[in-house]
Protein backbone atom coordinates (compact mmCIF):
# COMPACT_ATOMS: atom_id res chain seq x y z
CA UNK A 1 5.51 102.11 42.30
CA UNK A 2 1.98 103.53 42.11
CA UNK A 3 -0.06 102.08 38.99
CA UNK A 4 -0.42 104.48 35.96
CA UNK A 5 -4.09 105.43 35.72
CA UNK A 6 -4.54 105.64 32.27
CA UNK A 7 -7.57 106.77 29.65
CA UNK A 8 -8.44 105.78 26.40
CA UNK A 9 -10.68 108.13 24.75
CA UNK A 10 -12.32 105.70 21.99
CA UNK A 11 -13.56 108.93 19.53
CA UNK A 12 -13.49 109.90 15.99
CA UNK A 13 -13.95 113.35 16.88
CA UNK A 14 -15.42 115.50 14.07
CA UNK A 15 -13.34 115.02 11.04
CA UNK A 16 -11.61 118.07 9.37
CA UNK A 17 -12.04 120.24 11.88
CA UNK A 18 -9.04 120.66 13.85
CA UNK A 19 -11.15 122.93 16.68
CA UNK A 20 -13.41 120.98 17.30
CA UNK A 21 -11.10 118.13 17.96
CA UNK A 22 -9.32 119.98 19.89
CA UNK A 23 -12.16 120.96 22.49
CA UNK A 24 -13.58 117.23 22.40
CA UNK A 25 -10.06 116.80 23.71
CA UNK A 26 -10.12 119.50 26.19
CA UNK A 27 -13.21 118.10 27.74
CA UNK A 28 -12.04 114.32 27.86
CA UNK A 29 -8.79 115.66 29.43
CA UNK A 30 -10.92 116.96 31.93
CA UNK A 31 -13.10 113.81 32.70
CA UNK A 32 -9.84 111.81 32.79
CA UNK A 33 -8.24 114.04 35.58
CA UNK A 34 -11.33 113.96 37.72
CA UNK A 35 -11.28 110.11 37.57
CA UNK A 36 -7.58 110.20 38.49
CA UNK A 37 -5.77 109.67 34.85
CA UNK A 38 -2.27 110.55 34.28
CA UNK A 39 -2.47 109.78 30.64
CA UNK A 40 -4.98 110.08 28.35
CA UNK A 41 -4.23 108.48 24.76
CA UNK A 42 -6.34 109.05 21.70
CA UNK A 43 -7.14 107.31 18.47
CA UNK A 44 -5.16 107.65 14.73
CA UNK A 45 -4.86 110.89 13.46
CA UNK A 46 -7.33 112.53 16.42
CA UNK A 47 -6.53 116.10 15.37
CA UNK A 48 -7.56 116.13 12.12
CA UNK A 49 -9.63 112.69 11.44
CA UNK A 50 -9.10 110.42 9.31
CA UNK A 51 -11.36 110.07 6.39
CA UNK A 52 -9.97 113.61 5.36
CA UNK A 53 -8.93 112.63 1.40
CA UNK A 54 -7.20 115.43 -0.08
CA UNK A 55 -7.59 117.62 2.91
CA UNK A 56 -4.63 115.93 4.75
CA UNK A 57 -1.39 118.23 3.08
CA UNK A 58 -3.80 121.07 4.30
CA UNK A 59 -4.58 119.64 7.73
CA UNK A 60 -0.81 118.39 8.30
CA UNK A 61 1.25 120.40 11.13
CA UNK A 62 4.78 120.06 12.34
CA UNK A 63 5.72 118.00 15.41
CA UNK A 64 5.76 121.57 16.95
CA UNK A 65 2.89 123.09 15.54
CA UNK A 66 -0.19 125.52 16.66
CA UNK A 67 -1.99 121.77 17.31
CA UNK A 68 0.78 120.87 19.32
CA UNK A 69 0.75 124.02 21.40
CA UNK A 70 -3.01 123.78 21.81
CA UNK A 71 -2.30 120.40 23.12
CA UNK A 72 -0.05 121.23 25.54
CA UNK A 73 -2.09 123.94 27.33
CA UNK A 74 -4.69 121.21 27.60
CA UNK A 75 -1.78 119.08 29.61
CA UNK A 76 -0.92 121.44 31.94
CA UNK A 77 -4.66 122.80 32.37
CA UNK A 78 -5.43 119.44 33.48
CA UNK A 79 -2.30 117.81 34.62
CA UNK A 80 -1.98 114.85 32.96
CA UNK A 81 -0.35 113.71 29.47
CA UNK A 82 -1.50 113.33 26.32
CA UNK A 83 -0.43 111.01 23.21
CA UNK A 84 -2.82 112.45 20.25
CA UNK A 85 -2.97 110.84 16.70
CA UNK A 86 -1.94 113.73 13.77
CA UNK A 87 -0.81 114.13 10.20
CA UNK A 88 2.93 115.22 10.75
CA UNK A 89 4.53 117.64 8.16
CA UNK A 90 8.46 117.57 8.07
CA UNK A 91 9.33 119.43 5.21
CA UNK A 92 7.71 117.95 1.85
CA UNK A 93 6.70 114.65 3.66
CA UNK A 94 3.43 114.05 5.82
CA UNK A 95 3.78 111.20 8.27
CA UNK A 96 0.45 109.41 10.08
CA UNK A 97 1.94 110.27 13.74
CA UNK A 98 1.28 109.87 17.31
CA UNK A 99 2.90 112.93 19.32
CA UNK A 100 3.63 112.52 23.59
CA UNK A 101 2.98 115.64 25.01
CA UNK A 102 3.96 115.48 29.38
CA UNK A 103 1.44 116.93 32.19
CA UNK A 104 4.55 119.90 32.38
CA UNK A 105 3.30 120.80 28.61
CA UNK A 106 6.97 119.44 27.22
CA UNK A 107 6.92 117.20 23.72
CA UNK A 108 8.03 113.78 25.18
CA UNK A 109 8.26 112.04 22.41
CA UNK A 110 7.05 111.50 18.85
CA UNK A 111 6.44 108.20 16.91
CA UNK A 112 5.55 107.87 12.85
CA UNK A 113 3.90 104.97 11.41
CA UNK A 114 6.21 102.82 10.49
CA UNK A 115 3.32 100.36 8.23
CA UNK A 116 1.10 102.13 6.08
CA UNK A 117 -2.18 100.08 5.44
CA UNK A 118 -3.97 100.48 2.55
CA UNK A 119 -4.39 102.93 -0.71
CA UNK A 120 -5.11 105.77 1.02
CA UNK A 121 -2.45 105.73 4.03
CA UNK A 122 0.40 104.50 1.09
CA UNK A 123 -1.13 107.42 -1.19
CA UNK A 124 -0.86 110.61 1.56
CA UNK A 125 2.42 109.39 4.03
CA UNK A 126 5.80 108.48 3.91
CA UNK A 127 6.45 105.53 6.72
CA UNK A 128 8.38 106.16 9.37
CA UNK A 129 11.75 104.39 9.79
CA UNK A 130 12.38 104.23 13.33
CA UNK A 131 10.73 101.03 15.41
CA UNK A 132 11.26 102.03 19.04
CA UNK A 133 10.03 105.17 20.41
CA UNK A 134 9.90 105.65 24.09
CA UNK A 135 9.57 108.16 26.88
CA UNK A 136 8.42 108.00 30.49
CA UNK A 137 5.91 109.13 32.65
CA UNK A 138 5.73 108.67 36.21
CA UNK A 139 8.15 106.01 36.43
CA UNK A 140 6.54 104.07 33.35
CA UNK A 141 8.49 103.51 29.85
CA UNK A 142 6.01 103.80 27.46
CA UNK A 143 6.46 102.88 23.83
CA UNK A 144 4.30 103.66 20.50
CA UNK A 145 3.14 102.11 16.98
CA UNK A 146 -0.06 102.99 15.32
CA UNK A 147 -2.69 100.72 14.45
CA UNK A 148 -1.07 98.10 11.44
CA UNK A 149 1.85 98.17 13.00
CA UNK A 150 0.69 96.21 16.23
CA UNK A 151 -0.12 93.55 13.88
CA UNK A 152 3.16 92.50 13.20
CA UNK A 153 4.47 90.99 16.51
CA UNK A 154 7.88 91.51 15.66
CA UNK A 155 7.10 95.53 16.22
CA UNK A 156 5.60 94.46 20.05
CA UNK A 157 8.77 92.19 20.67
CA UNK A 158 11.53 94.77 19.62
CA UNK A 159 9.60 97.24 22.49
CA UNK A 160 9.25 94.44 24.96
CA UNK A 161 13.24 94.03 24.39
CA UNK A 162 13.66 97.93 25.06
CA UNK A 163 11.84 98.09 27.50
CA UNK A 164 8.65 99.20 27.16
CA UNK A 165 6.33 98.67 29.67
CA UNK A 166 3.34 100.41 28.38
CA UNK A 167 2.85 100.79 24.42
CA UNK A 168 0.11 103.05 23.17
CA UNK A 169 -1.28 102.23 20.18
CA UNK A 170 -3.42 105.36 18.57
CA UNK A 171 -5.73 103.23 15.93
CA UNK A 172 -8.33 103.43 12.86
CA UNK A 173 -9.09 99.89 12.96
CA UNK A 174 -11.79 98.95 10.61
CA UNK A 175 -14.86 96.57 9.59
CA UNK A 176 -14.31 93.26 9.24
CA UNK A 177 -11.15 93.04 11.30
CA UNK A 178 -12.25 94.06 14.86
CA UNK A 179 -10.88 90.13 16.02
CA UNK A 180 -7.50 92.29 16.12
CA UNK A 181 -9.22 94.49 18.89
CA UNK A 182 -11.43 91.70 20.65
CA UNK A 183 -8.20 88.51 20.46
CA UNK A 184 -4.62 89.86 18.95
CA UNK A 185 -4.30 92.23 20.97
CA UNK A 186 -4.06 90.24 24.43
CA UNK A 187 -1.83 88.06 22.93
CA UNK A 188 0.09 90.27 21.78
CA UNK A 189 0.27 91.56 25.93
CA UNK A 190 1.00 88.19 26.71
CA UNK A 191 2.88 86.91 24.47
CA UNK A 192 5.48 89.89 24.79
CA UNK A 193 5.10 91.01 28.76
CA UNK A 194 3.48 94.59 28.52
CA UNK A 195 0.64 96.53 28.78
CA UNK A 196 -1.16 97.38 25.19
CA UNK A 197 -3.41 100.52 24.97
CA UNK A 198 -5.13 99.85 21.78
CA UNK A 199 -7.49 103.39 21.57
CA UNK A 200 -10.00 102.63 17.91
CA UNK A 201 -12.32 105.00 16.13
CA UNK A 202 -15.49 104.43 15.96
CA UNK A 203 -18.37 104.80 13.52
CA UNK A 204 -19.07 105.63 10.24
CA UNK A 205 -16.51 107.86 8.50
CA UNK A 206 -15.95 108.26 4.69
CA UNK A 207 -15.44 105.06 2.87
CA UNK A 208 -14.73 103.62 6.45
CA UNK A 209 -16.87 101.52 9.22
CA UNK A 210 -14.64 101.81 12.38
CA UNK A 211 -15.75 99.28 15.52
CA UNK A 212 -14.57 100.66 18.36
CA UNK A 213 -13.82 97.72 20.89
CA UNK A 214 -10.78 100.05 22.55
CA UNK A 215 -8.88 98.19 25.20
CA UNK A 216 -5.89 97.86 27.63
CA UNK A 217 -4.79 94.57 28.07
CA UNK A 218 -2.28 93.00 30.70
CA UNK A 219 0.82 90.85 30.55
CA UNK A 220 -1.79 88.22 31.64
CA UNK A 221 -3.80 88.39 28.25
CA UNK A 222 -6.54 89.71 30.20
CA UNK A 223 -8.15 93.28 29.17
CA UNK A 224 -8.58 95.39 32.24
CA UNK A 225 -10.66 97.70 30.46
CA UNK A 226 -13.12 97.63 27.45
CA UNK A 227 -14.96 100.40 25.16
CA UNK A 228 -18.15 99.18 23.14
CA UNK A 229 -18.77 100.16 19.58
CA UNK A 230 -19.92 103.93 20.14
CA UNK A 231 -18.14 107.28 21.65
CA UNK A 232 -16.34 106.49 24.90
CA UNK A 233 -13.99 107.29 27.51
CA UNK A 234 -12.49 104.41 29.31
CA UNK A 235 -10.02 104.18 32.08
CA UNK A 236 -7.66 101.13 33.42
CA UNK A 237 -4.05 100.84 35.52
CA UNK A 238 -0.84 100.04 33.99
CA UNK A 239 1.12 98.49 37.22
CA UNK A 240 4.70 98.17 36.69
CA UNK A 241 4.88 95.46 40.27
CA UNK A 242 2.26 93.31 38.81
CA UNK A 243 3.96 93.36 35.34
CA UNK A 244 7.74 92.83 37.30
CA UNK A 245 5.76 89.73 38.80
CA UNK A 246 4.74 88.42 35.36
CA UNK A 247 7.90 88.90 33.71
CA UNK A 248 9.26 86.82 35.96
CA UNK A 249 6.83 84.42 35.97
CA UNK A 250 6.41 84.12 32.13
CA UNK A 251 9.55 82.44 30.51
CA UNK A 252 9.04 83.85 26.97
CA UNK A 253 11.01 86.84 27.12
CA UNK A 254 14.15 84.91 28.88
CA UNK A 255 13.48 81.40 26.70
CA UNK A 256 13.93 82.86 23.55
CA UNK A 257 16.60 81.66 21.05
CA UNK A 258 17.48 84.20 18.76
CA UNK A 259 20.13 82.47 16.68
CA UNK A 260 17.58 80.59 15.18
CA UNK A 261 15.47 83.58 14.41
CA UNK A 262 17.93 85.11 11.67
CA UNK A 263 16.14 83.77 8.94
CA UNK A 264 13.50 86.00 9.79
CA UNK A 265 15.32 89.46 8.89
């Protein structure tokens, strides 16, 4: 199977203004295609940015909202997908979601945060409540969680259980904790047998320093590809033979004793 070309557009976009996000978006899709991506994943809440305060009941759209339509044209313009960070309305509840959209302009899948970090995500969303969300594309299973969440490795092992073989990780990740970006997260790769797209902000926004440091890292702890600290577009290959070859290679998955594990529920 071919490797999954795959682009991590490290941007905070222009916060509160759901346009312009929108046409950064267009024209990343666009670089991304030209340099061969099939998938191009963005950071938390893309659409609408995240330093938004009291904006974000006004700013929050349904799974199958204008946003997502937009999002969609871009897809099939430039035939790839997209997984875009949003504030999700369903009914009276806003969730901090990350929305699969195909290259065929269907709605793959959807994934809400299931760990809500800090005052301001606890204030404006309700957590999500379901751990494994997965769809594929091109052959690939991938799997999402949102920034906190890939900080709590029992979140990466119940994907690397399912399945997933990619997991794309839409993030705000913040000053002083960009060791998560630059060491956790290839452990985390290696320690559960996948690929991790880990896509940051970046910059200065509201109350908020975000430090960039995007990455994809392998089943080998290694990152294939790396953003700095400023606006970027990045591109690396998720290949499903190498990570067969590590899999079986790597004992962790297969070692594991989970009887002894119970206390930990």
């Amino acid at each position: 199977m071919p490797p999954l070309r795959t682009a991590l557009l490290q941007s905070s976009g222009r916060p509160g203004s759901v346009a312009e996000n929108l046409t950064a978006l267009d024209t990343a899709a666009a670089r991304a295609a030209a340099a061969g991506a099939r998938l191009l994943i963005t950071s938390e809440l893309f659409l609408t940015g995240y330093a938004i305060g009291d904006r974000v009941p006004v700013l929050a759209e349904a799974a199958d909202g204008p946003a997502a339509e937009a999002v969609a044209e871009i897809a099939v313009r430039h035939g790839l997908g997209i997984a875009y960070g949003y504030p999700e309305r369903s009914g009276e509840r806003i969730f901090n979601s990350v929305q699969l959209i195909g290259p065929g302009g269907d709605r793959l899948a959807g994934y809400r945060k299931t760990h809500l970090f800090g005052p301001f995500e606890q204030r404006w969303f309700t957590p999500g409540e379901e751990p494994v969300v997965q769809a594929e594309l091109d052959g690939v299973r991938i799997g999402m969680l949102i920034c906190y969440d890939v900080e709590f490795p029992e979140n990466v092992r119940a994907h690397a259980l399912a399945g997933t073989e990619l997991l794309a990780v839409p993030t705000a990740q913040m000053h002083p904790f960009q060791f998560v970006a630059e060491s956790m997260i290839p452990v985390r790769a290696f320690e559960s047998q996948l690929y991790i797209a880990y896509v940051n902000r970046t910059g200065p926004e509201g109350e908020f320093e975000f430090v960039g440091l995007s990455c994809l890292a392998g089943p080998d702890g290694l990152a294939r590809t790396r953003a700095g600290r400023g606006e970027e577009l990045v591109l690396g290959e998720v290949d499903p033979d190498f990570l067969r070859d590590s899999r079986e290679a790597n004992p962790y998955l297969g070692d594991r004793r989970p009887g002894l594990y119970s206390s930990l529920g």
